[in-house]
C-alpha atoms as a PDB file:
ATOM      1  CA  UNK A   1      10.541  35.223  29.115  1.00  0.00           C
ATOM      2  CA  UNK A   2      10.287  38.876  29.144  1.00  0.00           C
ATOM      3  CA  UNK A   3       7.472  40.933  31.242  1.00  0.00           C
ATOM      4  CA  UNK A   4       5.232  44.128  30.049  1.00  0.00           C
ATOM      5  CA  UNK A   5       6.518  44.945  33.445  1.00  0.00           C
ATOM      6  CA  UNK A   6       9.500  46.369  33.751  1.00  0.00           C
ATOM      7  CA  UNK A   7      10.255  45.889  37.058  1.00  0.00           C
ATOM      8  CA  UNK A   8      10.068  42.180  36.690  1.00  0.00           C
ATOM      9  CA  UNK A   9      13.268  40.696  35.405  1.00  0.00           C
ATOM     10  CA  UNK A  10      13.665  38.923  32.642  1.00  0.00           C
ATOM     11  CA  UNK A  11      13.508  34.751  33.103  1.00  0.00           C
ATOM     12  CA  UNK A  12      15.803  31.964  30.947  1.00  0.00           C
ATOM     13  CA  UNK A  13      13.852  28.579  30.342  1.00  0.00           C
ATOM     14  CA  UNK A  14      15.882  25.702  29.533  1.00  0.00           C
ATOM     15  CA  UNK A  15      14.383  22.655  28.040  1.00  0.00           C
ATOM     16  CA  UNK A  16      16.011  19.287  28.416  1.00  0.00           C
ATOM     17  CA  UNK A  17      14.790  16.248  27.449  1.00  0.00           C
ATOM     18  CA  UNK A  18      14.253  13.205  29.574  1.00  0.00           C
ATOM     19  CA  UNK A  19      17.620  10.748  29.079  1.00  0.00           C
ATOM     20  CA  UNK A  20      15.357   7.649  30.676  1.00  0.00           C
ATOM     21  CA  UNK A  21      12.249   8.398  28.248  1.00  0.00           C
ATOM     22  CA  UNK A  22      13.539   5.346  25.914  1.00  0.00           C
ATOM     23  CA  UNK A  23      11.416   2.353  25.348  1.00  0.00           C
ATOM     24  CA  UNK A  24      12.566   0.106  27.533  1.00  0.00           C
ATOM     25  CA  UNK A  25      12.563  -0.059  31.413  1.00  0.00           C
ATOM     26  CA  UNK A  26      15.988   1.006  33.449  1.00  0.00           C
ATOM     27  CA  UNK A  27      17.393  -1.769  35.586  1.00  0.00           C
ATOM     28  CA  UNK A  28      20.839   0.124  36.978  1.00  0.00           C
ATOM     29  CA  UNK A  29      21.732   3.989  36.990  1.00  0.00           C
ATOM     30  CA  UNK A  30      25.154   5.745  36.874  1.00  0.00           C
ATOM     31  CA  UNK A  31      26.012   9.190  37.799  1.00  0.00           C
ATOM     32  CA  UNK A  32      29.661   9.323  36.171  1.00  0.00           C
ATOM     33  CA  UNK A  33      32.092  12.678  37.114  1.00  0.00           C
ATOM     34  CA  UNK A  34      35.398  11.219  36.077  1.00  0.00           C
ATOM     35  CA  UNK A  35      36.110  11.440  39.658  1.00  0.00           C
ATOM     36  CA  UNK A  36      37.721   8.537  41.956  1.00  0.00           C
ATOM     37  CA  UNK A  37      37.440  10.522  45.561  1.00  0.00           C
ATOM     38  CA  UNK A  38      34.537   9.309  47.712  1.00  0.00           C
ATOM     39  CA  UNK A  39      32.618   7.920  43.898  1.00  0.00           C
ATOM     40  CA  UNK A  40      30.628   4.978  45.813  1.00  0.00           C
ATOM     41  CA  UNK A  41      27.378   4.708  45.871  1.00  0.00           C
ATOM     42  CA  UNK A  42      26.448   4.867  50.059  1.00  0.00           C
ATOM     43  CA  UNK A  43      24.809   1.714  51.809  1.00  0.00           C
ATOM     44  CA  UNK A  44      21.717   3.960  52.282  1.00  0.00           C
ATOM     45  CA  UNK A  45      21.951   4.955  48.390  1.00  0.00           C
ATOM     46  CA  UNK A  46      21.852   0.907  47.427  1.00  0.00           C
ATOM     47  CA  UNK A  47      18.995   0.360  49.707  1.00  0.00           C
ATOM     48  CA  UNK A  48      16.999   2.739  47.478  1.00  0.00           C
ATOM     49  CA  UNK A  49      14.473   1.081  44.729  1.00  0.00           C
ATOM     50  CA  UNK A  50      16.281   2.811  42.420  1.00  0.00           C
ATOM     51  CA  UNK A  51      19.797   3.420  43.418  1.00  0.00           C
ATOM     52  CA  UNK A  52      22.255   5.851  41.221  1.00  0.00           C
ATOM     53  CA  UNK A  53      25.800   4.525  41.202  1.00  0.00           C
ATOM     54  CA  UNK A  54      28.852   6.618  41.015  1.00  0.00           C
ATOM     55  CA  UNK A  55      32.196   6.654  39.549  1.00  0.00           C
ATOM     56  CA  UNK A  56      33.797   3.420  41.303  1.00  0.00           C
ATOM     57  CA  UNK A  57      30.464   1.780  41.015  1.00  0.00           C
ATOM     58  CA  UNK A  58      31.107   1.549  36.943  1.00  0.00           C
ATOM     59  CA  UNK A  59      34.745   0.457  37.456  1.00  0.00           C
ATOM     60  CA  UNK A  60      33.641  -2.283  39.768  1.00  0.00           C
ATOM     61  CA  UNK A  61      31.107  -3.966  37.586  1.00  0.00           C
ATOM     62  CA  UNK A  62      33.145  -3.982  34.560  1.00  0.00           C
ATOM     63  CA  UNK A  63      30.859  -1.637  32.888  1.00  0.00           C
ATOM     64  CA  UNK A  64      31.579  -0.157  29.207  1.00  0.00           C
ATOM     65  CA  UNK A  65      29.546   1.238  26.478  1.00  0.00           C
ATOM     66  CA  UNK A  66      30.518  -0.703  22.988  1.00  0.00           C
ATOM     67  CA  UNK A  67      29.961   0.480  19.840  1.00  0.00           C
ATOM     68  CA  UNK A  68      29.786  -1.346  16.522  1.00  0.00           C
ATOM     69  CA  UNK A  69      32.769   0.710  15.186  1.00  0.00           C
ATOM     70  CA  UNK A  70      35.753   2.863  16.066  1.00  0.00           C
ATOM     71  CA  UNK A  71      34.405   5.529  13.852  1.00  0.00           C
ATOM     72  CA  UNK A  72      30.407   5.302  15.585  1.00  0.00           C
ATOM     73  CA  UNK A  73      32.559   5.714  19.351  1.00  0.00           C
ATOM     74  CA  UNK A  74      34.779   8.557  18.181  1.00  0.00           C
ATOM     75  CA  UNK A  75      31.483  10.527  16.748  1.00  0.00           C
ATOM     76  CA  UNK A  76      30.022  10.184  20.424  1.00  0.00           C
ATOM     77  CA  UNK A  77      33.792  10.980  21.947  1.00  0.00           C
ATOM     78  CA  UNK A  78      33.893  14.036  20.155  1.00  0.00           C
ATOM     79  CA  UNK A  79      30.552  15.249  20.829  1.00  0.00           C
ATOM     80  CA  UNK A  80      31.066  14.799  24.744  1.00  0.00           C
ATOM     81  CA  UNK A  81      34.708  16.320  24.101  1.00  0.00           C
ATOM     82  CA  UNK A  82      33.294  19.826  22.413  1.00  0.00           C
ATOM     83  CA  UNK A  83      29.890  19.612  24.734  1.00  0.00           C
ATOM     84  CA  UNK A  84      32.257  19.533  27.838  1.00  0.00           C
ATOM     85  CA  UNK A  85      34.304  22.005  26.412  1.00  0.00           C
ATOM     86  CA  UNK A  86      31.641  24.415  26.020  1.00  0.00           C
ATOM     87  CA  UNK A  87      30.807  24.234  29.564  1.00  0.00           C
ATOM     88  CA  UNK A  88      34.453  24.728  30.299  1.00  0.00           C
ATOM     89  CA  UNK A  89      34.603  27.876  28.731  1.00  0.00           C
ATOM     90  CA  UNK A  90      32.033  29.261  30.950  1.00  0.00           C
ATOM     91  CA  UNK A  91      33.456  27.993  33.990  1.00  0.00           C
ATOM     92  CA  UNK A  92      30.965  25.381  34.517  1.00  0.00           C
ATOM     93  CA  UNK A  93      31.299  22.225  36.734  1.00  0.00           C
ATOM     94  CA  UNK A  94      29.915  19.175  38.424  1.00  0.00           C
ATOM     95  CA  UNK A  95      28.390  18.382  35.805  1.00  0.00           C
ATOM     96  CA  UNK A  96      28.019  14.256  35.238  1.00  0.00           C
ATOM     97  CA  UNK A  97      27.250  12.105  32.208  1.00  0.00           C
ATOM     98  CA  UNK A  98      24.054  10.023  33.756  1.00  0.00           C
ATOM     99  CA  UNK A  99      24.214   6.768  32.413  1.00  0.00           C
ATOM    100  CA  UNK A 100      20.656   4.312  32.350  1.00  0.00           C
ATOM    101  CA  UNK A 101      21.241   0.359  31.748  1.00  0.00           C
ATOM    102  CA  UNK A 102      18.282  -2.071  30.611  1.00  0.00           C
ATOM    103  CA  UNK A 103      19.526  -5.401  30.713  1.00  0.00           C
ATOM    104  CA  UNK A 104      17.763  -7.527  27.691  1.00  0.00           C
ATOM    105  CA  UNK A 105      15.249 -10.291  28.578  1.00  0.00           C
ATOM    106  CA  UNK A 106      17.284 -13.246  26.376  1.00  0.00           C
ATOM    107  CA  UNK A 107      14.328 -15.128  26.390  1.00  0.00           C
ATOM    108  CA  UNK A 108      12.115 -12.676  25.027  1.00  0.00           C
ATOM    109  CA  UNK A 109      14.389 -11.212  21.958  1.00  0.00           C
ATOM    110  CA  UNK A 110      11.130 -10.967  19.622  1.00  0.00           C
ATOM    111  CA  UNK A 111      10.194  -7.929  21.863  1.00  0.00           C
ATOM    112  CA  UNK A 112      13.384  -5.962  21.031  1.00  0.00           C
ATOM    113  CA  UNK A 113      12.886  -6.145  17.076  1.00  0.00           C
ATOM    114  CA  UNK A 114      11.662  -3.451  14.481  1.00  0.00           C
ATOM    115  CA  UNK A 115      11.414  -1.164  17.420  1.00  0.00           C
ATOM    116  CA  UNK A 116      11.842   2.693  17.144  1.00  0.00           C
ATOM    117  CA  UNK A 117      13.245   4.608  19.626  1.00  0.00           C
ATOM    118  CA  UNK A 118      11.666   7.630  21.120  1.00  0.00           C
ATOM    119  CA  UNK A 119      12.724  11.175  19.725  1.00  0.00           C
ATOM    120  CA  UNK A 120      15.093  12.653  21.174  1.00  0.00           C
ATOM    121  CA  UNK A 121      16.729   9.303  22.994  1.00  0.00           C
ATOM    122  CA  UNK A 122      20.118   8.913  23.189  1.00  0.00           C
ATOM    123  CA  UNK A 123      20.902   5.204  23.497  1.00  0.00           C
ATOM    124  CA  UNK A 124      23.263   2.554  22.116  1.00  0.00           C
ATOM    125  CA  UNK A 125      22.689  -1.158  22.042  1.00  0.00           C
ATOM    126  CA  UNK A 126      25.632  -3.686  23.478  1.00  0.00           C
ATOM    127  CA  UNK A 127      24.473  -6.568  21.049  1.00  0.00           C
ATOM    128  CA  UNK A 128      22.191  -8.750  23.245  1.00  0.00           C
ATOM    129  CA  UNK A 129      23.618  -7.454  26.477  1.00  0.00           C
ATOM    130  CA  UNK A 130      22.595  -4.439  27.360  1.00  0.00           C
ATOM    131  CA  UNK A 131      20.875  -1.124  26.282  1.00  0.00           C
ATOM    132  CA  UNK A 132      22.283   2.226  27.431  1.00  0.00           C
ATOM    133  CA  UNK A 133      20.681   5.540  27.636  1.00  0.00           C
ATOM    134  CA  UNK A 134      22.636   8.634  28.811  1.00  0.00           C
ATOM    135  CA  UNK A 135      23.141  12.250  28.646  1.00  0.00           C
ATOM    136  CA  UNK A 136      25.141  15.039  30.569  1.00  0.00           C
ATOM    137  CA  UNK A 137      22.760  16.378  33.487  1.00  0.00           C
ATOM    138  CA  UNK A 138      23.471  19.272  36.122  1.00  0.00           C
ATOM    139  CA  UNK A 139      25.002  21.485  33.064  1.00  0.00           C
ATOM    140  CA  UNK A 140      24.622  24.832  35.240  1.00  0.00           C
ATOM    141  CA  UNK A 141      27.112  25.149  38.487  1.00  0.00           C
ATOM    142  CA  UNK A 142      29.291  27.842  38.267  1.00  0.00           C
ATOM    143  CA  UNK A 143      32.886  27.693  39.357  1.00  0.00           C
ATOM    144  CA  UNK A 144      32.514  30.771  41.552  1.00  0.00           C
ATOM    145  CA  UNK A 145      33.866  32.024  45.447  1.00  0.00           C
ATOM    146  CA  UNK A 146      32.207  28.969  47.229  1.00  0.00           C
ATOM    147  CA  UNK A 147      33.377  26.135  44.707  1.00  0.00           C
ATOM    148  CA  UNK A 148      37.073  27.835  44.542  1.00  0.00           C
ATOM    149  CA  UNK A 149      37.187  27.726  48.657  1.00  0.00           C
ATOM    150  CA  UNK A 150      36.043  23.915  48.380  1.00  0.00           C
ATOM    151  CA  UNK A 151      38.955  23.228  46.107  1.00  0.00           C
ATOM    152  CA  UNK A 152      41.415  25.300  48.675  1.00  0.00           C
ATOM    153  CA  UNK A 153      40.475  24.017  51.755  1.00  0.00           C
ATOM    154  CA  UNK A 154      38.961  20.055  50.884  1.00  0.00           C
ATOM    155  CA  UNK A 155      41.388  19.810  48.178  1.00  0.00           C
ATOM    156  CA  UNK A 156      44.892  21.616  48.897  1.00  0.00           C
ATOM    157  CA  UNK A 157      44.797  22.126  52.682  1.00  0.00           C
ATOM    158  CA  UNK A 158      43.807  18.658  53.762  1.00  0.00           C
ATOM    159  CA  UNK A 159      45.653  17.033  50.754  1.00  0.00           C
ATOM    160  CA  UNK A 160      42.037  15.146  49.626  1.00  0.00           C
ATOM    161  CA  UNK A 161      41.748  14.045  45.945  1.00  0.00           C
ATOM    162  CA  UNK A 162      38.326  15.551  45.734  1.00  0.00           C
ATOM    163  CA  UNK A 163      35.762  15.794  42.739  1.00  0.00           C
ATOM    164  CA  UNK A 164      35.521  19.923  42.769  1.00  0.00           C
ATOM    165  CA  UNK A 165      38.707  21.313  40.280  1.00  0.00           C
ATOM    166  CA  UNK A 166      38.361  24.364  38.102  1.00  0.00           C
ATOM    167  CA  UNK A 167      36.808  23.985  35.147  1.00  0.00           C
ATOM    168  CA  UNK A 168      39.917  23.012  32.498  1.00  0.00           C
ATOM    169  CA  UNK A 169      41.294  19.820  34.986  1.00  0.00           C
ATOM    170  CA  UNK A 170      37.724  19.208  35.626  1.00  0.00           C
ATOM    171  CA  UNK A 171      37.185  18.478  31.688  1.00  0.00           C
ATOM    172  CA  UNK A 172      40.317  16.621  30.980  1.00  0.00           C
ATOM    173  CA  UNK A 173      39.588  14.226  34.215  1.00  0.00           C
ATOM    174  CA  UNK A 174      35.891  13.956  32.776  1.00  0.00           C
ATOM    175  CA  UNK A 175      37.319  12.905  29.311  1.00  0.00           C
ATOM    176  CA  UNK A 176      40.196  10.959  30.453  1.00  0.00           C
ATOM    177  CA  UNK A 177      38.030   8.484  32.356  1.00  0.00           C
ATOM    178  CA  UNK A 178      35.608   8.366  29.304  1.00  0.00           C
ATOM    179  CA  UNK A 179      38.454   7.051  27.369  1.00  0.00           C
ATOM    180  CA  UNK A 180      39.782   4.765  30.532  1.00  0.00           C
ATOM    181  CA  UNK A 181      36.967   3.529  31.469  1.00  0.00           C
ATOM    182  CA  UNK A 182      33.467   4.478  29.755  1.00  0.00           C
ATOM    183  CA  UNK A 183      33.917   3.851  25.399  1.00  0.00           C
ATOM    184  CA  UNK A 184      34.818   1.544  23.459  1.00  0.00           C
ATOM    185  CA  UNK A 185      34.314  -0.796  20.517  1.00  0.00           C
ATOM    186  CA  UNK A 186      33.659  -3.865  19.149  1.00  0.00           C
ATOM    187  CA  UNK A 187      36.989  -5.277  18.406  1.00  0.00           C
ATOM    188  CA  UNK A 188      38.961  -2.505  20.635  1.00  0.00           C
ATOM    189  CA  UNK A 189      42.228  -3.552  21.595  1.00  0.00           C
ATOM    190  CA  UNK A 190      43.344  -3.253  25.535  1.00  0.00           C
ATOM    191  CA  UNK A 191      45.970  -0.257  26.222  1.00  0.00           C
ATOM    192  CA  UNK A 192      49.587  -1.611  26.162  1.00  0.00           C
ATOM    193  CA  UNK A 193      51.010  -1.976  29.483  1.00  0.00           C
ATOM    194  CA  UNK A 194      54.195   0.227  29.529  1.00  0.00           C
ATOM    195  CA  UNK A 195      57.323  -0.950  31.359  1.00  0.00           C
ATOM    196  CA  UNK A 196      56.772  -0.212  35.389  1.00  0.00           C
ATOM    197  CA  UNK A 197      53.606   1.129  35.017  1.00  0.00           C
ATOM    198  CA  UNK A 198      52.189  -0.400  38.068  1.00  0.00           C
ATOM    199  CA  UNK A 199      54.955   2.209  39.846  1.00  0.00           C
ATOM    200  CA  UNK A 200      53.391   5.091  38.854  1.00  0.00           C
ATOM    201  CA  UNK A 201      49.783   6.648  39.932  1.00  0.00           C
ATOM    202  CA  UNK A 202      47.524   8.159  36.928  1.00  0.00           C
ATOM    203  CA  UNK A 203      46.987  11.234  38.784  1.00  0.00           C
ATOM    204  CA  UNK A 204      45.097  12.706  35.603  1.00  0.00           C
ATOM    205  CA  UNK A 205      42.110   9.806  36.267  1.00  0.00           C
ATOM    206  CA  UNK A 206      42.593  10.673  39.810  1.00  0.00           C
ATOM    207  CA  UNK A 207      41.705  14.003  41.129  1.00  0.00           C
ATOM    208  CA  UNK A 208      45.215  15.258  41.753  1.00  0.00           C
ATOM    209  CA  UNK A 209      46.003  18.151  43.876  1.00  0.00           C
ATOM    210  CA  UNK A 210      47.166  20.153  41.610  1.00  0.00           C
ATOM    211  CA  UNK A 211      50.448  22.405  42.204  1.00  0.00           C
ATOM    212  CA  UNK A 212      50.280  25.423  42.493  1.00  0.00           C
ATOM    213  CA  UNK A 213      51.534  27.866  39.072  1.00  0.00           C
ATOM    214  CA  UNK A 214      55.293  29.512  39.634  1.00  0.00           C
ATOM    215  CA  UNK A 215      54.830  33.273  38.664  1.00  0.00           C
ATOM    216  CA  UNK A 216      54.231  34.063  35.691  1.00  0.00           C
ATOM    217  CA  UNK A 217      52.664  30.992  34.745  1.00  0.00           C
ATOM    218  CA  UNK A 218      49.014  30.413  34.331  1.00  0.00           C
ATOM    219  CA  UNK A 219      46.766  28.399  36.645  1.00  0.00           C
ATOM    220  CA  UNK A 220      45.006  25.521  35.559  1.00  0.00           C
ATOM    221  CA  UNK A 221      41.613  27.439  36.362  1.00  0.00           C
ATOM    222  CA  UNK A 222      43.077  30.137  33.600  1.00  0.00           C
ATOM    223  CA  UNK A 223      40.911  29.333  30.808  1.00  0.00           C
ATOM    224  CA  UNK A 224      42.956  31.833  28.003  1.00  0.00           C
ATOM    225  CA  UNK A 225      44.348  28.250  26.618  1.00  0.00           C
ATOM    226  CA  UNK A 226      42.474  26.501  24.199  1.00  0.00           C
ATOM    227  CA  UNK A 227      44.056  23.410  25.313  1.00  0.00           C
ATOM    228  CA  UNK A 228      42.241  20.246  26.181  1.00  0.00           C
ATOM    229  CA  UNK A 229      42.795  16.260  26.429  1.00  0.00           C
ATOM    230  CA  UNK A 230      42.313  14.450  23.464  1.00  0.00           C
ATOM    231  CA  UNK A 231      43.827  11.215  24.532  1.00  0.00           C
ATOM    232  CA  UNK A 232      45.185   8.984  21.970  1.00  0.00           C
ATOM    233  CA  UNK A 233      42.318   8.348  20.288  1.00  0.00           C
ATOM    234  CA  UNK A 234      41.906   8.435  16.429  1.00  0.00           C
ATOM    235  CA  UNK A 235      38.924  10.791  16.192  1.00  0.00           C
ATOM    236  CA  UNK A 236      37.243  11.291  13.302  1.00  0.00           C
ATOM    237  CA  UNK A 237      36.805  14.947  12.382  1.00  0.00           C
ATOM    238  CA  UNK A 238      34.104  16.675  10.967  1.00  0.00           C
ATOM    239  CA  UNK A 239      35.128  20.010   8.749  1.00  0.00           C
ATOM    240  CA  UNK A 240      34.468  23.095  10.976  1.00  0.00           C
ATOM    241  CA  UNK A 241      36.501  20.678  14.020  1.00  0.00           C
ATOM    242  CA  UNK A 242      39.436  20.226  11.557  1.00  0.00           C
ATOM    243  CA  UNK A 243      39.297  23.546  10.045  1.00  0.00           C
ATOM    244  CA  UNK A 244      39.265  25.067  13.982  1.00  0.00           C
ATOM    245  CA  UNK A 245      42.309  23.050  14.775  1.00  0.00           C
ATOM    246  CA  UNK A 246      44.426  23.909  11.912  1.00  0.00           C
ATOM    247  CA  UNK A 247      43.835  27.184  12.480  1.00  0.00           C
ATOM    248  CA  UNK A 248      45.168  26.876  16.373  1.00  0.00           C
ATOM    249  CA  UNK A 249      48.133  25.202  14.485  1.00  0.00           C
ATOM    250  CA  UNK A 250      48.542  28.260  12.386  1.00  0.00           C
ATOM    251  CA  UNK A 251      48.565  30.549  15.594  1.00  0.00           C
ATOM    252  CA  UNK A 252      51.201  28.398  17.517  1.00  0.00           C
ATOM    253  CA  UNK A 253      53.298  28.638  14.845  1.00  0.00           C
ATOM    254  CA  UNK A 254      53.709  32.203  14.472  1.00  0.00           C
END
């Protein structure tokens, strides 16, 4: 909004709409960062009428958002992948994917046919399980001085695996636990187990400490690389995404 005044600064509105406003009521929240440090919800959160469960929370109760197909789960992959990326590239973090589960009345099915969804609603529909709503919330913290000394002092000083990283880890830990633990499919097969996995911490899922560059090299806050996790996932690529991406192929070449 701009002011006849001049003295008055300008003011930015955002708009977001309301991830819960879905038909149907919302038994069980999530607030999902990717994050494993510290991600359960506290004995005074549960006590709540409406509690908002974190990270572990989702592990624990063997929660995952199915889709009908590979191809319907990569669409939604790859919109989370280039919305998260966006963010990245202005250095913003914390952000969370806020998940909303109605569990369906199996006695009363009748009520959950030839109904339309409100506008704007994000949701997907585990069979005759569960409905999910979600969207990604708290879009606008800035990886500035006070969330760089968090990640210095909570993070490499007293060795904690915390949830604050600069923006690029803080994206590929987001995705990589979508892919671990948040989508799949109807049909999806289990990862392979390799040989002496259980030796070996995922430190990517985990917030790592992460080492400090050698000169020269660039810090994983650096944002210059277009670089991000993609996973192993087959995505399914619209035209401008596989246009971009041959053209970062083209660059790396030469």
């Amino acid at each position: 909004l701009s002011f006849a005044d001049p003295t008055i600064p300008s003011v930015v509105l955002i708009a977001m709409s309301n991830f819960f406003a879905g038909r149907y009521h919302i038994q069980t929240r999530y607030d999902l960062k990717g994050s494993m440090y510290k991600r359960h919800a506290s004995e005074k959160e549960k006590k709540k009428k409406s509690p908002v469960y974190k990270d572990l929370d989702w592990i624990d109760h063997n929660r995952k958002v199915i889709f009908s197909s590979q191809q319907e789960m990569n669409e939604v992959r790859e919109q989370l992948r280039m919305d998260t990326k966006f963010l990245r590239k202005r250095r913003l973090i914390d952000y969370s994917l806020l998940i909303g589960v109605h569990e369906i009345d199996k006695t009363n099915m009748e009520y959950y046919t030839d109904v339309t969804e409100n506008e704007g609603v994000v949701f997907n529909r585990n069979g005759d399980d569960f409905i999910y709503y979600y969207g990604l919330v708290d879009v606008l913290t800035p990886y500035g001085a006070k969330k760089r000394a968090e990640t210095v002092v909570l993070g490499n000083m007293l060795f904690r695996e915390i949830s604050c990283q600069p923006p690029k880890p803080y994206q590929k830990r987001f995705m990589k636990f979508c892919d671990d633990h948040l989508l799949s499919y109807v049909g999806m097969k289990p990862p392979e187990k390799k040989k002496g996995w259980f030796k070996k911490k995922d430190k990517t899922v985990i917030d790592s400490v992460h080492k400090r560059p050698k000169d020269g090299d660039k810090s994983d806050d650096d944002d210059e690389s277009d670089d991000d996790y993609d996973g192993d996932v087959d995505i399914s690529l619209t035209p401008d995404i596989k246009k971009e991406r041959e053209k970062k192929k083209s660059q790396k070449k030469k």
